[in-house]
C-alpha atoms as a PDB file:
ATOM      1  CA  UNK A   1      12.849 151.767-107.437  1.00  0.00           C
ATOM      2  CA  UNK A   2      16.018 150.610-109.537  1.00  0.00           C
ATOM      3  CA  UNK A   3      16.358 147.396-110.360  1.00  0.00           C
ATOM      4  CA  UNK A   4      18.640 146.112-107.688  1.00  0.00           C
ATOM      5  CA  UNK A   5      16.013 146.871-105.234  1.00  0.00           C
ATOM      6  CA  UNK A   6      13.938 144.830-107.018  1.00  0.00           C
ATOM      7  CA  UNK A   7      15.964 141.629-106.995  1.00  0.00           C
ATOM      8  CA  UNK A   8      16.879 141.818-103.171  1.00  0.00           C
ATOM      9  CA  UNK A   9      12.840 142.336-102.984  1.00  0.00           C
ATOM     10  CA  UNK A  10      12.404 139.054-104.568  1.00  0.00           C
ATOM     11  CA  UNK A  11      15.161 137.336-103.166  1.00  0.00           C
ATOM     12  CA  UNK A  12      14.158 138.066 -99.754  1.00  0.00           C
ATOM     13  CA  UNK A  13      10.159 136.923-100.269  1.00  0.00           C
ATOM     14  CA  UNK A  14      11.683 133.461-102.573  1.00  0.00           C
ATOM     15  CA  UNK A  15      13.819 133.156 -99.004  1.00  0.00           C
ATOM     16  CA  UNK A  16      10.677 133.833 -96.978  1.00  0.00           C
ATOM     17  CA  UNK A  17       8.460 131.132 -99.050  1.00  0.00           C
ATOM     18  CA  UNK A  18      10.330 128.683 -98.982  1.00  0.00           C
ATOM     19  CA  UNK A  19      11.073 128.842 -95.050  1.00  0.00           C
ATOM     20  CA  UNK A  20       7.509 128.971 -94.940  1.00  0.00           C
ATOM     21  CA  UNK A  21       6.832 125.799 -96.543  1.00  0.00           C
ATOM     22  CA  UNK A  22      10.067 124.362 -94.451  1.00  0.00           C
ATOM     23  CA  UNK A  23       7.923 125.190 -91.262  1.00  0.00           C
ATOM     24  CA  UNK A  24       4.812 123.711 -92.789  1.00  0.00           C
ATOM     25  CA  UNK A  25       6.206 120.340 -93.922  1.00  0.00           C
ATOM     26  CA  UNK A  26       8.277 120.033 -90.321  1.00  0.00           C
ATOM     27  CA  UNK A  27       5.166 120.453 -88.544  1.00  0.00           C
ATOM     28  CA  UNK A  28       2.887 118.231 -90.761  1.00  0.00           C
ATOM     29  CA  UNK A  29       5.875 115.362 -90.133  1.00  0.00           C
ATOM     30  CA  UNK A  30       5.223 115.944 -86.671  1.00  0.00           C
ATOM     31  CA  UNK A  31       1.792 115.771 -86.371  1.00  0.00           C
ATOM     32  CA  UNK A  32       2.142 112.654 -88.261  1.00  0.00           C
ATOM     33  CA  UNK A  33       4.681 111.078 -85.774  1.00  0.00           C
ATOM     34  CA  UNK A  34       2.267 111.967 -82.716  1.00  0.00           C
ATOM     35  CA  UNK A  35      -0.859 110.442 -84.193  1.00  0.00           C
ATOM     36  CA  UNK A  36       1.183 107.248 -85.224  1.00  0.00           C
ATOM     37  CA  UNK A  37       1.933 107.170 -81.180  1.00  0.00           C
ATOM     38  CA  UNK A  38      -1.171 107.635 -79.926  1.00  0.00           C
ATOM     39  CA  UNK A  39      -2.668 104.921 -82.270  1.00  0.00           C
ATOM     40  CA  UNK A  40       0.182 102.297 -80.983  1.00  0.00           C
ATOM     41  CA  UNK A  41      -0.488 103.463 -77.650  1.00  0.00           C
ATOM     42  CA  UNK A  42      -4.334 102.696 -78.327  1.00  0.00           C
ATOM     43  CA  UNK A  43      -3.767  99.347 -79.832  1.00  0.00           C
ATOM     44  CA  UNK A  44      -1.607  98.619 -76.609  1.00  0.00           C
ATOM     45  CA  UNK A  45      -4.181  99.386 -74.237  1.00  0.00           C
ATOM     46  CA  UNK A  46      -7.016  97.919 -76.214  1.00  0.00           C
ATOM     47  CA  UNK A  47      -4.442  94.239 -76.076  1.00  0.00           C
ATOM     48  CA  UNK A  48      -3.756  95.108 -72.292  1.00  0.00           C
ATOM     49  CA  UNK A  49      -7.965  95.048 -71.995  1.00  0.00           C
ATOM     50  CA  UNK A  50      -8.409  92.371 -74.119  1.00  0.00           C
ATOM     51  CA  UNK A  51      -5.601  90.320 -72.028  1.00  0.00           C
ATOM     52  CA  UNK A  52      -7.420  91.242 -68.626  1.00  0.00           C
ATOM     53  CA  UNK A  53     -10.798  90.314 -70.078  1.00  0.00           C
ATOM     54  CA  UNK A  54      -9.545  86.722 -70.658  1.00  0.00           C
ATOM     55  CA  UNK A  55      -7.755  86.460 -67.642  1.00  0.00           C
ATOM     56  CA  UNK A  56     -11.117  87.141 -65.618  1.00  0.00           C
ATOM     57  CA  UNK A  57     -13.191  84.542 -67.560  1.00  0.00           C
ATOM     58  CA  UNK A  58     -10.413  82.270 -66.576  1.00  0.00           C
ATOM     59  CA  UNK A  59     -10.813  83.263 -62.836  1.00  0.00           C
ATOM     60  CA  UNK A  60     -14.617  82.918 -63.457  1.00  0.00           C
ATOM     61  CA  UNK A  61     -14.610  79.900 -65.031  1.00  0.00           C
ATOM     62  CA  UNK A  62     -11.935  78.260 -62.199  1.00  0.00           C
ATOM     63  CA  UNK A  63     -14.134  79.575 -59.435  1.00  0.00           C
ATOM     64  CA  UNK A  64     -17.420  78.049 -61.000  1.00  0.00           C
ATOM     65  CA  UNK A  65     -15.134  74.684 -61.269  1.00  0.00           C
ATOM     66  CA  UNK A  66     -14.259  74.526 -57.735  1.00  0.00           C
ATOM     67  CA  UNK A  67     -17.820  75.675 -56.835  1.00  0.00           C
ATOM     68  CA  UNK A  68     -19.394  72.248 -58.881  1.00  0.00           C
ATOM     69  CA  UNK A  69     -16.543  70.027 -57.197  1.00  0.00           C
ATOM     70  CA  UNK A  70     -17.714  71.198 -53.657  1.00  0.00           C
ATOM     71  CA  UNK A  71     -21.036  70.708 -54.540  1.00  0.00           C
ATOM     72  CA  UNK A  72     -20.121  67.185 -55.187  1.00  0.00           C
ATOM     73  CA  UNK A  73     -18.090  66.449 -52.510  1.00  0.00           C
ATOM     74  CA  UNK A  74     -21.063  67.780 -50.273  1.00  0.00           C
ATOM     75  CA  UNK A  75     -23.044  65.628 -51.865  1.00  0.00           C
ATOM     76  CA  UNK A  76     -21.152  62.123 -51.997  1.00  0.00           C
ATOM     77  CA  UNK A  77     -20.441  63.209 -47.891  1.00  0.00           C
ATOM     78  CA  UNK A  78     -24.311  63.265 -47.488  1.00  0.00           C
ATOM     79  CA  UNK A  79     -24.604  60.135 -49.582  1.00  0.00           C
ATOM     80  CA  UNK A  80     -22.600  58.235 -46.673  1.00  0.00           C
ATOM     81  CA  UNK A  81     -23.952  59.647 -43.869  1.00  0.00           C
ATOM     82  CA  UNK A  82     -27.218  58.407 -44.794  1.00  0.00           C
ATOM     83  CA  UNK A  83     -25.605  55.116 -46.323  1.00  0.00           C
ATOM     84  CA  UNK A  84     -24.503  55.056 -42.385  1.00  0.00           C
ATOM     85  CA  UNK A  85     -27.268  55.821 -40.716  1.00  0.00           C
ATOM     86  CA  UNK A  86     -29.566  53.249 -42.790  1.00  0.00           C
ATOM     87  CA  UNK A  87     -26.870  50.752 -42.185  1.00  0.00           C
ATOM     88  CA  UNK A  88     -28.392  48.035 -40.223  1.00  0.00           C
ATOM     89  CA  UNK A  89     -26.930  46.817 -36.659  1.00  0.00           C
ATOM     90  CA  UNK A  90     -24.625  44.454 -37.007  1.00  0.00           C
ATOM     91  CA  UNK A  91     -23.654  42.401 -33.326  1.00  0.00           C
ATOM     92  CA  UNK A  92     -20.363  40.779 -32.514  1.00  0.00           C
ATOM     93  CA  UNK A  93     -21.499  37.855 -29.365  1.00  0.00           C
ATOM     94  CA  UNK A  94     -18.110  37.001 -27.865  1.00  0.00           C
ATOM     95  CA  UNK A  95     -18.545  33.301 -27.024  1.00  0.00           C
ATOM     96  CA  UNK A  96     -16.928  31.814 -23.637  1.00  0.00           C
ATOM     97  CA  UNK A  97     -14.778  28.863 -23.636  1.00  0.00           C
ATOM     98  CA  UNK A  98     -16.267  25.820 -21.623  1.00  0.00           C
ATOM     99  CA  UNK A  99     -15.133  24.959 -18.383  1.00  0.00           C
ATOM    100  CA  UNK A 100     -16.188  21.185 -19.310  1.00  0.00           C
ATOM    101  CA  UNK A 101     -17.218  19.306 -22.378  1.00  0.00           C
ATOM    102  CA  UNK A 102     -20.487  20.178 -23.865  1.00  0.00           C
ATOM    103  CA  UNK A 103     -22.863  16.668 -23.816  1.00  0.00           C
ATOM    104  CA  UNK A 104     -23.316  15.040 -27.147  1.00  0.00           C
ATOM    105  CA  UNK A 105     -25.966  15.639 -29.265  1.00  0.00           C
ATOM    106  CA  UNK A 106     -27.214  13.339 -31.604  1.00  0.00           C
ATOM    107  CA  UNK A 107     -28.217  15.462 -34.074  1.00  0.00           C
ATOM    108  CA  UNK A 108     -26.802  16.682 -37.262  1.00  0.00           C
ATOM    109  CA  UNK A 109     -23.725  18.992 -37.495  1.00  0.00           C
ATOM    110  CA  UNK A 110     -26.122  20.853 -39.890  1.00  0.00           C
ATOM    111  CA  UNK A 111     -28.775  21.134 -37.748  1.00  0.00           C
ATOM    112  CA  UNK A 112     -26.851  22.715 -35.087  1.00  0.00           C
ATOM    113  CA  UNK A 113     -27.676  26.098 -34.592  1.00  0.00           C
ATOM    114  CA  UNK A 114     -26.085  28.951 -32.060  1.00  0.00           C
ATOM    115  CA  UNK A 115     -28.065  30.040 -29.618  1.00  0.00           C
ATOM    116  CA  UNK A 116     -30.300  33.857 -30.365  1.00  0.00           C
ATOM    117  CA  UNK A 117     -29.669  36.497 -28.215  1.00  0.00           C
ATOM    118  CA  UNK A 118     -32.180  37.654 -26.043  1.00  0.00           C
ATOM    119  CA  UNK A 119     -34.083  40.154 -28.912  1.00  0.00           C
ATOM    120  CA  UNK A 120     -37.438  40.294 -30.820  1.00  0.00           C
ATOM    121  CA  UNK A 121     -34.985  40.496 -34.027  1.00  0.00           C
ATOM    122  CA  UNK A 122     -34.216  37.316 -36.405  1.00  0.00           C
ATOM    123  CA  UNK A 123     -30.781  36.787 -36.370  1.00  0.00           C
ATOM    124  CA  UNK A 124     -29.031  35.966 -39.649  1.00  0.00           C
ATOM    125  CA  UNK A 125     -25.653  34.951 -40.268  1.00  0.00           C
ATOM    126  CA  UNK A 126     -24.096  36.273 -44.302  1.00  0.00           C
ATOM    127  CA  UNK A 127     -25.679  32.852 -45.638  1.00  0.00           C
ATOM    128  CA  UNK A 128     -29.056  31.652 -45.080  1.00  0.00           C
ATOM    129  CA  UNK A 129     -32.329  29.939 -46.432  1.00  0.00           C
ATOM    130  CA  UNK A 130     -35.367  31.919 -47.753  1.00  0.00           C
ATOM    131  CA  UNK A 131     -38.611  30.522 -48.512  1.00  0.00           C
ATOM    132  CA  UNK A 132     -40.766  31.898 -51.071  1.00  0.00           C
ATOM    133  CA  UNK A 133     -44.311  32.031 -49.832  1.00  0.00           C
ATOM    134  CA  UNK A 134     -47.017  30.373 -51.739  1.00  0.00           C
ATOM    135  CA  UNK A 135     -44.302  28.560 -54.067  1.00  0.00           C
ATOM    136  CA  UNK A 136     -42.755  26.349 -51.327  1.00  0.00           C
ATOM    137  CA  UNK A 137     -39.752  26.765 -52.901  1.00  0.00           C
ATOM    138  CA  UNK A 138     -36.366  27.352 -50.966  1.00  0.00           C
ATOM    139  CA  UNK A 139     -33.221  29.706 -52.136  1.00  0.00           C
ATOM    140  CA  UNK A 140     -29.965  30.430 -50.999  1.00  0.00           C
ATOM    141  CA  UNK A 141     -29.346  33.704 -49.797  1.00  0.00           C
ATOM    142  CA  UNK A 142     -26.807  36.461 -49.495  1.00  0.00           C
ATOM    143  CA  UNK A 143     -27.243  38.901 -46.763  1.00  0.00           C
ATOM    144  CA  UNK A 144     -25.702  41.823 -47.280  1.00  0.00           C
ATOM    145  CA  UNK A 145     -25.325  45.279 -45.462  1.00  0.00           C
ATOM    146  CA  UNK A 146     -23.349  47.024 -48.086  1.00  0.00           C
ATOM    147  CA  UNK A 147     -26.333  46.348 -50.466  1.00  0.00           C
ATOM    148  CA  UNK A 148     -29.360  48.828 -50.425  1.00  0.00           C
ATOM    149  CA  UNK A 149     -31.914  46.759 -52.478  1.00  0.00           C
ATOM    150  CA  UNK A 150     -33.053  43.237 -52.381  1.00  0.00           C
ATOM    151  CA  UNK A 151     -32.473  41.403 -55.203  1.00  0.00           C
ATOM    152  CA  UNK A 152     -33.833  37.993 -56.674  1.00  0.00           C
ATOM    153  CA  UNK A 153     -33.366  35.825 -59.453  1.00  0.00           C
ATOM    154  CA  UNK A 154     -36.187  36.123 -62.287  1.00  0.00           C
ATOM    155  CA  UNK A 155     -36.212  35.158 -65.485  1.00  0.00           C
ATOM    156  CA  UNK A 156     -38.497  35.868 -68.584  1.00  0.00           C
ATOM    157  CA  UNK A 157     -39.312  39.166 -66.984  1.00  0.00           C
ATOM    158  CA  UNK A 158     -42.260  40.389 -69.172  1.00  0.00           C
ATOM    159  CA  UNK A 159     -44.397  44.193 -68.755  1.00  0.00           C
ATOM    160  CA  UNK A 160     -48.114  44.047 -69.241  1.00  0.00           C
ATOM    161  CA  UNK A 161     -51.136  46.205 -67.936  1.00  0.00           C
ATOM    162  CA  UNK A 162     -53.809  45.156 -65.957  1.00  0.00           C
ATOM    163  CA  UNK A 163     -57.031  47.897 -64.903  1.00  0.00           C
ATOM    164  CA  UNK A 164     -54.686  50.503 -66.421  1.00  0.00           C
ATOM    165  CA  UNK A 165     -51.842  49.673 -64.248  1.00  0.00           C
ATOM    166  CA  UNK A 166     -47.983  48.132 -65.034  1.00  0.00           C
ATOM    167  CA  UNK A 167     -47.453  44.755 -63.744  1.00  0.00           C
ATOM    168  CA  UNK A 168     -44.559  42.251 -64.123  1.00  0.00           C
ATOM    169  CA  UNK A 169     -45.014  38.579 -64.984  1.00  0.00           C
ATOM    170  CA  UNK A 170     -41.519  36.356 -64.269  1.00  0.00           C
ATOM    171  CA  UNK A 171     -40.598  32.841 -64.099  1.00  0.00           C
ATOM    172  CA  UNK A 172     -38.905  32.053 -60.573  1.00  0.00           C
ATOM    173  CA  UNK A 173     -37.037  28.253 -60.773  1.00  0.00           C
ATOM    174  CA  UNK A 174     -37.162  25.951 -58.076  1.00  0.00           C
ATOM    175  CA  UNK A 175     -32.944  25.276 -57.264  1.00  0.00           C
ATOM    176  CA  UNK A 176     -33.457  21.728 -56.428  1.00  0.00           C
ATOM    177  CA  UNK A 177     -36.060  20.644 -59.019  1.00  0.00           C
ATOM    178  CA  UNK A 178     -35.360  23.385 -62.050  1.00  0.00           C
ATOM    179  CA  UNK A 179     -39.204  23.326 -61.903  1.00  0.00           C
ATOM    180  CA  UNK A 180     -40.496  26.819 -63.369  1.00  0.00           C
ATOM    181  CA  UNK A 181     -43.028  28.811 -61.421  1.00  0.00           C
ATOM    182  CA  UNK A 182     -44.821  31.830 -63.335  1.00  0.00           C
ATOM    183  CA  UNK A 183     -45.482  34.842 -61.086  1.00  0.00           C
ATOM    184  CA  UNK A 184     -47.425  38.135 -61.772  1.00  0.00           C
ATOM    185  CA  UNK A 185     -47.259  40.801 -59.277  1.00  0.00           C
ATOM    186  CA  UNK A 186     -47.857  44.840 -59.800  1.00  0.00           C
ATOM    187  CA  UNK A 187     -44.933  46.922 -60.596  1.00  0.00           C
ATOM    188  CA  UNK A 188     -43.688  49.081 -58.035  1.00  0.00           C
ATOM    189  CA  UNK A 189     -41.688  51.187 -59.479  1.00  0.00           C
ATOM    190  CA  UNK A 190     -38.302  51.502 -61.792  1.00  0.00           C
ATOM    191  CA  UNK A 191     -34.815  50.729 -60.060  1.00  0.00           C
ATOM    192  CA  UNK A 192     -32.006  52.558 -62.433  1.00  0.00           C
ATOM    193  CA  UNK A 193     -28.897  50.780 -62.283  1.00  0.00           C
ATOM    194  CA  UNK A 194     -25.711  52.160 -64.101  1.00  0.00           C
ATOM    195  CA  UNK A 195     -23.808  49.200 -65.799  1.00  0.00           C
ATOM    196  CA  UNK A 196     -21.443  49.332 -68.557  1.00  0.00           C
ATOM    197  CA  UNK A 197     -23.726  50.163 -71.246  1.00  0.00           C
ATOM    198  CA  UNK A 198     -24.082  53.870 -72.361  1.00  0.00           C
ATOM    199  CA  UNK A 199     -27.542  53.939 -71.089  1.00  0.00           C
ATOM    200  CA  UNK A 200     -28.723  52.509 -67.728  1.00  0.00           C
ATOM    201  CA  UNK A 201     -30.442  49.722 -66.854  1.00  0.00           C
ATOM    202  CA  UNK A 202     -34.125  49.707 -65.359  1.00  0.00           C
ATOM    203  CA  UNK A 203     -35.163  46.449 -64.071  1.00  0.00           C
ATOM    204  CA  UNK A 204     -39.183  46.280 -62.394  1.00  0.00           C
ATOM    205  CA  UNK A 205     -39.216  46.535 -58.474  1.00  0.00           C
ATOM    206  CA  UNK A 206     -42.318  44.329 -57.053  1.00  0.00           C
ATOM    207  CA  UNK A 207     -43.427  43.249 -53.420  1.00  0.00           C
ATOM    208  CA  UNK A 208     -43.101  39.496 -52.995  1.00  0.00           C
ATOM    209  CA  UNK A 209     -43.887  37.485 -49.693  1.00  0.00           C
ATOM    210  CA  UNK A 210     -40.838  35.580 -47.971  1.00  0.00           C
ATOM    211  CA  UNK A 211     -39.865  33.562 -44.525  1.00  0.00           C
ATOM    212  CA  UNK A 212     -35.829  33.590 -43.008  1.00  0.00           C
ATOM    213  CA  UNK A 213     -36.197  32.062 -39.703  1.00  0.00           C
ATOM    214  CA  UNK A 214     -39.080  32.466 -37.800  1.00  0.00           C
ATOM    215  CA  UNK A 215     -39.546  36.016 -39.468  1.00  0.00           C
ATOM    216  CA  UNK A 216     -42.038  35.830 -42.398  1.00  0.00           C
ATOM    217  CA  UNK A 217     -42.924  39.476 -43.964  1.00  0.00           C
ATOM    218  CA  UNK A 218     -43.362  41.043 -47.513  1.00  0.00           C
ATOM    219  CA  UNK A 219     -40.530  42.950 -48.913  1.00  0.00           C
ATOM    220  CA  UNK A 220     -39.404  44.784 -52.305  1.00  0.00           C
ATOM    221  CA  UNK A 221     -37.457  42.757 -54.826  1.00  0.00           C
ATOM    222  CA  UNK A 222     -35.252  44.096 -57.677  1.00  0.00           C
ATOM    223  CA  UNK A 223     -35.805  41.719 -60.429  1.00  0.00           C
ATOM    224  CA  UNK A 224     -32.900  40.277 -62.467  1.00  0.00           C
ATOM    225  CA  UNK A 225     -31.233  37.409 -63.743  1.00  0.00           C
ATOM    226  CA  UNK A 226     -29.048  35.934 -61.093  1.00  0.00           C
ATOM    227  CA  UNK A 227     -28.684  32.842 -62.892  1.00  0.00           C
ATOM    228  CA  UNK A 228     -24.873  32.760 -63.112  1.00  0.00           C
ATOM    229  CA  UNK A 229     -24.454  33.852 -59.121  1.00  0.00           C
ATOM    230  CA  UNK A 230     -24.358  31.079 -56.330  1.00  0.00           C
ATOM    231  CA  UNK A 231     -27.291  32.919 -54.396  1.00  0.00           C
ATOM    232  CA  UNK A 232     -30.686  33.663 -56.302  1.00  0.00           C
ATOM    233  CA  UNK A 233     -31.166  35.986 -53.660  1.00  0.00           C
ATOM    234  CA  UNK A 234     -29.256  38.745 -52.474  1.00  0.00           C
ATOM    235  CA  UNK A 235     -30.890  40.543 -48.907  1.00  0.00           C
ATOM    236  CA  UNK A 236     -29.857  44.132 -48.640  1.00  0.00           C
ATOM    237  CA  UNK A 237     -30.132  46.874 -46.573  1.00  0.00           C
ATOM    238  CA  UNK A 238     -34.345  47.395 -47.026  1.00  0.00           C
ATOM    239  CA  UNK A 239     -35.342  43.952 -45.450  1.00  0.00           C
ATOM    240  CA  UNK A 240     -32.792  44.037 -42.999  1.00  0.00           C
ATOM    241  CA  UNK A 241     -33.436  47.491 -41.186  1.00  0.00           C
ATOM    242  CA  UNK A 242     -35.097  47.180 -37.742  1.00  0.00           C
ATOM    243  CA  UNK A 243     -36.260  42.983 -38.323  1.00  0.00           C
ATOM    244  CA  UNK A 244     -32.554  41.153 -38.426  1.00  0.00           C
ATOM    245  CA  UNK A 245     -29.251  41.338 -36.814  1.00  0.00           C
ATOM    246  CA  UNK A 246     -26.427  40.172 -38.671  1.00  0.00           C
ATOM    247  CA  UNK A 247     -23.668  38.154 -37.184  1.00  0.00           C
ATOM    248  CA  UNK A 248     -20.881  38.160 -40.053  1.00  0.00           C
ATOM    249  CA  UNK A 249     -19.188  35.929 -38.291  1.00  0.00           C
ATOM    250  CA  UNK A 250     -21.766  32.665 -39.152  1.00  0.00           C
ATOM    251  CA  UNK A 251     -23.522  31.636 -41.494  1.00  0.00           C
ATOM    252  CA  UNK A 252     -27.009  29.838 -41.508  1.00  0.00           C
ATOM    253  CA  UNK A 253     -27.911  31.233 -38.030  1.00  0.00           C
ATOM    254  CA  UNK A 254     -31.714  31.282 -38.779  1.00  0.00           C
ATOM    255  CA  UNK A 255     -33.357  27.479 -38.940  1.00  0.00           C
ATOM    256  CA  UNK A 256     -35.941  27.931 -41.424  1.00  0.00           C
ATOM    257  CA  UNK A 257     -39.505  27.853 -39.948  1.00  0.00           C
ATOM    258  CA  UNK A 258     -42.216  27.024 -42.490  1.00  0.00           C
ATOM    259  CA  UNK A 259     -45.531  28.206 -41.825  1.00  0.00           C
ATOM    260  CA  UNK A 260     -47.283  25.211 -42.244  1.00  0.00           C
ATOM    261  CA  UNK A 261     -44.822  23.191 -39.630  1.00  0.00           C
ATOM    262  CA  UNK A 262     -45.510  26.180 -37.002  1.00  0.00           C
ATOM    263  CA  UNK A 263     -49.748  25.143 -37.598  1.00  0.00           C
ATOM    264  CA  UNK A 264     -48.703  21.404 -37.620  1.00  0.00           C
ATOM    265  CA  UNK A 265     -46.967  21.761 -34.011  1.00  0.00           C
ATOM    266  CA  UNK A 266     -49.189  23.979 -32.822  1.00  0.00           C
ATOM    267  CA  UNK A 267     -52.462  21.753 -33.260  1.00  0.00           C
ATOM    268  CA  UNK A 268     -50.600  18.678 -32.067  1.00  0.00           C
ATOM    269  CA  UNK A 269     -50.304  20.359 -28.212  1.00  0.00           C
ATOM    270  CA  UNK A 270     -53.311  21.219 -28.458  1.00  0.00           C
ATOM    271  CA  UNK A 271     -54.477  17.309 -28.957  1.00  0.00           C
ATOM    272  CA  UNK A 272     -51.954  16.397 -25.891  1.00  0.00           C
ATOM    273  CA  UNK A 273     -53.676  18.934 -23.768  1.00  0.00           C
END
């Protein structure tokens, strides 16, 4: 072999090298590209995921949202339909016009009272007289159908225990006379009441004998100080139900019968006879 062969022999495998390595280097640059796009295409997907993910827990979270508001709704919606159904009767008595002057009465305008309806129940106009039984002491009252609880005025309201139960001592005052009068009765129970302090109000709930009318029966009593309101006691919905009609339309409907005046009266027919 001369040596022009030779050189075209190495010129041809220089050539053949170096497209070699061309080849190699275009496809490594290549490769490189596609892996570049499939990693953006990952992190794409993996955002698109991500973004779905959060849009769920949104959904999630709005559907528990509306779930807890229907709940409540159902709830305040049962709240009034037993409100209503506990509500006591209240009577409307449509009074006729005279056809002639009514004969005059010597008594009182304040001791004029309307005539009761034929019923067993007292009927109580929104103002009337209670007396406190064993204390002969009389209070102004509030009746009140939009009220649940009774409520009186007590002051000095003190917790002690007696045989291993609670029981409440209070000072009741007499309106008239401002003359204090100690009681002490068994705790019934707790009545939460939400004011505008961060925590809620408990005041004692106890059982304390009472006459409106001729109607004379034990009821429960929220105890607080009513000192600052015009009635000491306030007659809601739980001394009401199935005893008293209320005529909103009058006030001091029920002529307060004291038990020892009924005895009196009773024992003086008896002499007659």
């Amino acid at each position: 072999m001369n040596k022009k062969s030779v050189l075209m022999t190495s010129r041809a495998l220089r050539t053949l090298v170096l497209t070699s390595m061309a080849l190699a280097s275009l496809s490594a640059c290549t490769q490189q590209k596609a892996l570049l796009q499939t990693q953006s295409e990952l992190s794409d997907a993996n955002a698109c995921i991500a973004k779905h993910q959060e849009q769920g827990q949104q959904l999630s979270q709005q559907q528990a949202d509306i779930l807890q508001q229907l709940q409540q709704v159902q709830q305040q919606l049962a709240a009034q339909q037993q409100a209503i159904e506990a509500k006591p009767q209240v009577i409307e008595r449509v009074v006729t016009q005279a056809k002639c002057p009514p004969t005059p009465s010597t008594k009182s305008k304040k001791n004029q009272f309307k005539t009761q309806p034929m019923t067993d129940k007292q009927v109580v106009g929104l103002r009337e007289q209670a007396l406190i039984a064993g204390l002969n002491v009389v209070m102004q009252a509030r009746i009140s159908t939009g009220v649940a609880n009774s409520v009186i005025d007590a002051r000095n309201i003190q917790m002690f225990e007696r045989n291993g139960e609670e029981w409440v001592r209070f000072t009741i005052y007499n309106p008239d006379t401002k003359e204090p009068h100690v009681l002490e009765r068994k705790r019934l129970r707790f009545q939460t009441v939400q004011t505008s302090n961060p925590t809620p109000d408990r005041r004692p709930v106890v059982e304390i004998r009472f006459t409106i009318g001729k109607l004379s029966q034990r009821g429960e009593f929220v105890l607080k100080d009513r000192s600052t309101s015009e009635f000491p006691i306030l007659i809601g919905r739980n001394l009401l139900r199935d005893v008293m009609l209320v005529d909103v339309s009058e006030n001091y409907l029920a002529p307060l019968q004291r038990v020892e005046e009924a005895a009196s009266s009773s024992s003086s027919a008896a002499t007659k006879k």
